[in-house]
PDB file of N, CA and C in Angstrom:
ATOM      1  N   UNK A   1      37.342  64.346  48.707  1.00  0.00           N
ATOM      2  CA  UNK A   1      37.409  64.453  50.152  1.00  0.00           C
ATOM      3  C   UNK A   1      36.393  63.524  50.823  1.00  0.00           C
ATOM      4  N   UNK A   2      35.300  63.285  49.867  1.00  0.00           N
ATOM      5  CA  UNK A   2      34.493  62.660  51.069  1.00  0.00           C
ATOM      6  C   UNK A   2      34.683  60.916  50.704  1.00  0.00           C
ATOM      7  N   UNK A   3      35.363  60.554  50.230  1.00  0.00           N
ATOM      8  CA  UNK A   3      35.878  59.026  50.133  1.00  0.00           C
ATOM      9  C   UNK A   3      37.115  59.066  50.747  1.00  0.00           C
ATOM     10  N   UNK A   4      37.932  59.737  51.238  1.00  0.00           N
ATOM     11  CA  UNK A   4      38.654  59.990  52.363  1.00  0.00           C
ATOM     12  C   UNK A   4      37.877  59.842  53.532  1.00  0.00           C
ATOM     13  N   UNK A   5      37.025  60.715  54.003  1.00  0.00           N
ATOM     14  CA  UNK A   5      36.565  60.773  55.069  1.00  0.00           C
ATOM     15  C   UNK A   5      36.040  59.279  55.237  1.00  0.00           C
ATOM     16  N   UNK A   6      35.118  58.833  53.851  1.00  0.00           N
ATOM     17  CA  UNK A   6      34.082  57.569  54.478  1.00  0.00           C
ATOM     18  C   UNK A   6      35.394  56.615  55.052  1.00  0.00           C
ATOM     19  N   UNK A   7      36.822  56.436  54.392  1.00  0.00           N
ATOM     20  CA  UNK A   7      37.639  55.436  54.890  1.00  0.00           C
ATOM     21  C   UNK A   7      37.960  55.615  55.795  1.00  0.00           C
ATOM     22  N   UNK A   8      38.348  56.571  55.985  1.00  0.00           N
ATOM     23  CA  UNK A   8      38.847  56.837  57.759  1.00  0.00           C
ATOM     24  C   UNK A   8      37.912  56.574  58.587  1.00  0.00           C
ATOM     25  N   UNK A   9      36.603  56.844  58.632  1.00  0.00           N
ATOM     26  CA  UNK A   9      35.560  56.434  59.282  1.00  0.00           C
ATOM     27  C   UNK A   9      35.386  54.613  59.349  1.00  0.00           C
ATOM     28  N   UNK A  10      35.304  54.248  57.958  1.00  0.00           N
ATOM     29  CA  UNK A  10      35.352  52.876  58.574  1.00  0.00           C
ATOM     30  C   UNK A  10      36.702  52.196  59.055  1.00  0.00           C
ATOM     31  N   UNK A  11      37.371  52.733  58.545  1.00  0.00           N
ATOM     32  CA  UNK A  11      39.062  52.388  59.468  1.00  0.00           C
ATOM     33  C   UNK A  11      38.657  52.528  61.159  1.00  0.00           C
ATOM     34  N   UNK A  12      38.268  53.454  61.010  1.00  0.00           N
ATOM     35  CA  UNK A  12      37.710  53.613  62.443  1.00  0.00           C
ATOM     36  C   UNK A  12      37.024  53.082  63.817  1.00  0.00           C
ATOM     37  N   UNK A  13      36.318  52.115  62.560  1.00  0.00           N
ATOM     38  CA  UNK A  13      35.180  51.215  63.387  1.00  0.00           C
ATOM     39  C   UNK A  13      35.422  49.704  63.069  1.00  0.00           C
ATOM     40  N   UNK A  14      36.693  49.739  62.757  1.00  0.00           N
ATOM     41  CA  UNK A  14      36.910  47.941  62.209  1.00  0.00           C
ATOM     42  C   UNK A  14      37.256  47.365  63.510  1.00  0.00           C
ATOM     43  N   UNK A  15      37.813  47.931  64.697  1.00  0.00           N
ATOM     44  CA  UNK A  15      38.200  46.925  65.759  1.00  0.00           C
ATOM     45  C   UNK A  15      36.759  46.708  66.688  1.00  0.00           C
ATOM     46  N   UNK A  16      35.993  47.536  66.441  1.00  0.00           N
ATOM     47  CA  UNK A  16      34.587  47.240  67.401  1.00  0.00           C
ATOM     48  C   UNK A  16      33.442  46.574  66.430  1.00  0.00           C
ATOM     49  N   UNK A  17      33.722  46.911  65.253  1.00  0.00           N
ATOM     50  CA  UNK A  17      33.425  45.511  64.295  1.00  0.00           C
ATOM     51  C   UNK A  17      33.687  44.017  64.258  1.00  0.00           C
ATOM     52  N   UNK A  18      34.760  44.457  64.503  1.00  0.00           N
ATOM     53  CA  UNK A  18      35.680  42.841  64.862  1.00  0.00           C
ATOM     54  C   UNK A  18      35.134  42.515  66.367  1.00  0.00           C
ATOM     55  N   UNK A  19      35.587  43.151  67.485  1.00  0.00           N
ATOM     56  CA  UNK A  19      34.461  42.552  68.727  1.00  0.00           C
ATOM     57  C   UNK A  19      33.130  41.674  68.483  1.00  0.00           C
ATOM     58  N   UNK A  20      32.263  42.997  67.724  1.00  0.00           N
ATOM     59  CA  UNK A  20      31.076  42.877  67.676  1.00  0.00           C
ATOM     60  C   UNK A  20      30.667  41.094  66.903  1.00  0.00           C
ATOM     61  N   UNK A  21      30.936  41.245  65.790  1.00  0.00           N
ATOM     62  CA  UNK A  21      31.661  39.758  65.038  1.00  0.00           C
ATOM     63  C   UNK A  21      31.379  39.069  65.303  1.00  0.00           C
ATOM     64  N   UNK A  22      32.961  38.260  66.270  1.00  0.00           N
ATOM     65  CA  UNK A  22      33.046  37.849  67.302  1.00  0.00           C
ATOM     66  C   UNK A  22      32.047  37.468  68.156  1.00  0.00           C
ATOM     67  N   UNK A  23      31.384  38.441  68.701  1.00  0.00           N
ATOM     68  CA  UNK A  23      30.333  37.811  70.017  1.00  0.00           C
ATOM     69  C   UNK A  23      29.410  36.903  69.252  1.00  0.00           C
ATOM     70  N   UNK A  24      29.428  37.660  68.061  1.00  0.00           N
ATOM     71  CA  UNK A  24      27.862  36.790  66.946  1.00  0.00           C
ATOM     72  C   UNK A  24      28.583  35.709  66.518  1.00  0.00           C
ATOM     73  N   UNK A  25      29.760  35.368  65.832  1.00  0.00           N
ATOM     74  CA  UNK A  25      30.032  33.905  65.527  1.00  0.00           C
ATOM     75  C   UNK A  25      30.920  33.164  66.768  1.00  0.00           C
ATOM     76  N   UNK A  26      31.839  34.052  68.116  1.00  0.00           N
ATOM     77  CA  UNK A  26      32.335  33.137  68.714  1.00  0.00           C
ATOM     78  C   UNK A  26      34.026  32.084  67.894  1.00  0.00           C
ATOM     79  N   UNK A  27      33.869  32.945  66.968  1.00  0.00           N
ATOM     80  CA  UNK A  27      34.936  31.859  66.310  1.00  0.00           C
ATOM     81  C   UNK A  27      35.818  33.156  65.384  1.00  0.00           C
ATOM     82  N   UNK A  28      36.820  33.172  65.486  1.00  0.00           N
ATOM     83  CA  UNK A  28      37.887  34.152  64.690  1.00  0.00           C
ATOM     84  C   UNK A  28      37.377  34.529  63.701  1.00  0.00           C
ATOM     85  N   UNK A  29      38.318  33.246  62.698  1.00  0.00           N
ATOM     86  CA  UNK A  29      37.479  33.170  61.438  1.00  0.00           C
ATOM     87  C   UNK A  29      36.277  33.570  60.678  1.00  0.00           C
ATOM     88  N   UNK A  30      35.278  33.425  61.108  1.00  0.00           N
ATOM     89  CA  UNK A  30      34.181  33.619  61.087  1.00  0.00           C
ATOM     90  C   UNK A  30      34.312  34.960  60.883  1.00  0.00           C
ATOM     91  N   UNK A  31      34.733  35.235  62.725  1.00  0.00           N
ATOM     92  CA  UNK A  31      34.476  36.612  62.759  1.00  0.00           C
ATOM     93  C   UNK A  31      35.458  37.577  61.791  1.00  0.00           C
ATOM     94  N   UNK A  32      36.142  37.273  61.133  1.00  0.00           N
ATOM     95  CA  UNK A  32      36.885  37.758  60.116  1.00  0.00           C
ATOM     96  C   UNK A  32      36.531  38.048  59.216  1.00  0.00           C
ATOM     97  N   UNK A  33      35.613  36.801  58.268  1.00  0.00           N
ATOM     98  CA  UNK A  33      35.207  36.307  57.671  1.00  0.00           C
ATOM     99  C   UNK A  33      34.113  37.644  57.055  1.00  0.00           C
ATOM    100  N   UNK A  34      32.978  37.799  58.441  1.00  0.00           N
ATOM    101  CA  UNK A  34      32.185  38.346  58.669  1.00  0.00           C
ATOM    102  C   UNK A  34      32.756  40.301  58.378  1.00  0.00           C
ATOM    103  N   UNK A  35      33.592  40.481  59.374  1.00  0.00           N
ATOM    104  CA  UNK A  35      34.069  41.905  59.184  1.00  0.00           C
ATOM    105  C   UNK A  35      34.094  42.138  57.316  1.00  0.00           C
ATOM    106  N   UNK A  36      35.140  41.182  57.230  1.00  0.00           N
ATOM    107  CA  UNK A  36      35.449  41.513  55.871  1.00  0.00           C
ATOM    108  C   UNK A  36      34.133  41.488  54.782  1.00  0.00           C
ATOM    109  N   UNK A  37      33.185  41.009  54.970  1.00  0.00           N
ATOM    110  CA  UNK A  37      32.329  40.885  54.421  1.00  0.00           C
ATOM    111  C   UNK A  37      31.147  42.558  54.429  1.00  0.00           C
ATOM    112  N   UNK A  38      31.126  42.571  55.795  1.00  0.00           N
ATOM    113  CA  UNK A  38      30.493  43.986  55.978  1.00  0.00           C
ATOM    114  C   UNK A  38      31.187  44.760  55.187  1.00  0.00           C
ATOM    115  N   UNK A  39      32.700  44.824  55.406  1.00  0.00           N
ATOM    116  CA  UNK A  39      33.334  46.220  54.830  1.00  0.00           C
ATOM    117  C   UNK A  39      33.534  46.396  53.579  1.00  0.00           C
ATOM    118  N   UNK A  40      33.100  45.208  52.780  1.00  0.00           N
ATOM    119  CA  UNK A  40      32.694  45.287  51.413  1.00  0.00           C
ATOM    120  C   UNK A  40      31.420  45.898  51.065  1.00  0.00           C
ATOM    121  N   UNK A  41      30.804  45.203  51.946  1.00  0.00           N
ATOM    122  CA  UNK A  41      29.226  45.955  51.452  1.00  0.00           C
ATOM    123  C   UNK A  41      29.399  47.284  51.924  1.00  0.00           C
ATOM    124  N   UNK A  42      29.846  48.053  52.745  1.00  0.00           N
ATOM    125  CA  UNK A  42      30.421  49.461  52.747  1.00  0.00           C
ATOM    126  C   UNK A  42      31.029  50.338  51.940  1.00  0.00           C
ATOM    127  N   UNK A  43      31.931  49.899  51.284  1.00  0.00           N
ATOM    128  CA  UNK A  43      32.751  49.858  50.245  1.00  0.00           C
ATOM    129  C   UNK A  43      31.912  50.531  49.036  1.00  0.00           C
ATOM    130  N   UNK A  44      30.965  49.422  48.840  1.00  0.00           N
ATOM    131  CA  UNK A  44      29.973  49.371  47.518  1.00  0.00           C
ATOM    132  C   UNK A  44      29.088  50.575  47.913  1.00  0.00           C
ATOM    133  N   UNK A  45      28.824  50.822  49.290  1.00  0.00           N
ATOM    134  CA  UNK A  45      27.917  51.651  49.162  1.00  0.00           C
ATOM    135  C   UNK A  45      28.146  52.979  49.449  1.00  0.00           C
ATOM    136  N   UNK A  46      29.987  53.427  49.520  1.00  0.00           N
ATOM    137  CA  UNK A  46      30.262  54.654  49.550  1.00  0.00           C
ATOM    138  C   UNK A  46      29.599  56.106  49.001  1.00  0.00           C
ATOM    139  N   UNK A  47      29.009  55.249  48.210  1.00  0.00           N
ATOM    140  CA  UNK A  47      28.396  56.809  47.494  1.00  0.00           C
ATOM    141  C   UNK A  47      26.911  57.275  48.463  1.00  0.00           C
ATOM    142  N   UNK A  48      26.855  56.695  49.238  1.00  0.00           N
ATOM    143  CA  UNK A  48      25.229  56.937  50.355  1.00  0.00           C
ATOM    144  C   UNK A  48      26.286  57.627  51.206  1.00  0.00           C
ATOM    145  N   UNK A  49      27.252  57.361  51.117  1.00  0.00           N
ATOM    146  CA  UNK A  49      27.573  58.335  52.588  1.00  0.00           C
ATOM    147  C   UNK A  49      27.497  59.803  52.786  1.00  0.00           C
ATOM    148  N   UNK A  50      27.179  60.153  53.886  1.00  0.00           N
ATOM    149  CA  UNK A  50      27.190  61.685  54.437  1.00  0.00           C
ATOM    150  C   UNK A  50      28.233  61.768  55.614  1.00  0.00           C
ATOM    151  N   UNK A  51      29.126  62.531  54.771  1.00  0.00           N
ATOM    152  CA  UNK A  51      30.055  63.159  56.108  1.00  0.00           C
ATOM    153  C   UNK A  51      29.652  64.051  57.054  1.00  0.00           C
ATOM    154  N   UNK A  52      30.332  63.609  58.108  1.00  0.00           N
ATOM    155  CA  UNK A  52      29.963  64.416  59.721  1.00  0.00           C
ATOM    156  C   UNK A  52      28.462  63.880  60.152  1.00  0.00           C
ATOM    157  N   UNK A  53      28.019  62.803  59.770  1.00  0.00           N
ATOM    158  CA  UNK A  53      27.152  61.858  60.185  1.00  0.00           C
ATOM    159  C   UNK A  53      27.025  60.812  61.438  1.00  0.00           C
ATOM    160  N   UNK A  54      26.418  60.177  61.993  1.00  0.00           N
ATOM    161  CA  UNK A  54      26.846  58.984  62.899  1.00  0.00           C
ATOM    162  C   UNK A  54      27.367  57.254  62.137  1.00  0.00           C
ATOM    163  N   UNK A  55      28.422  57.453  61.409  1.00  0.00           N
ATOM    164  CA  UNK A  55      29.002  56.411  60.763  1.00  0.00           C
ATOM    165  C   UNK A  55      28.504  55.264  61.093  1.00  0.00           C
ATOM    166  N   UNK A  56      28.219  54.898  62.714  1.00  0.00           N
ATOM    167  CA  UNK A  56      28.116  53.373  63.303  1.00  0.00           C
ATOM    168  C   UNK A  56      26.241  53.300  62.807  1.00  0.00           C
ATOM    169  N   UNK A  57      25.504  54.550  63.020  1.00  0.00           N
ATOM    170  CA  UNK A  57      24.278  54.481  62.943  1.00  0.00           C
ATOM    171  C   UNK A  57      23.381  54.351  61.761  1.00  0.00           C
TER     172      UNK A  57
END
């Protein structure tokens, strides 16, 4: 259950990820580039997560 939860959570936060990105590279790509890159290192670090936490924080 709680690798459910962590995905839905970052499912959650990928379009204000992608904004966020964006403002920092200014360029799609990049900012693509970039998302995808975070949500790997997320990924890897599923096992730190605590559900019912502040995900973005």
């Amino acid at each position: 259950m709680k690798s459910l939860s962590f995905r839905k959570d970052l499912v959650g936060v990928q379009e204000e990820l992608l904004r966020f990105a964006y403002k920092l590279t200014t360029d799609r790509e990049e900012a693509n580039d970039l998302l995808q890159e975070t949500s790997l290192k997320a990924l890897d670090n599923e096992d730190k997560y605590t559900p019912d936490t502040n995900f973005k924080g």
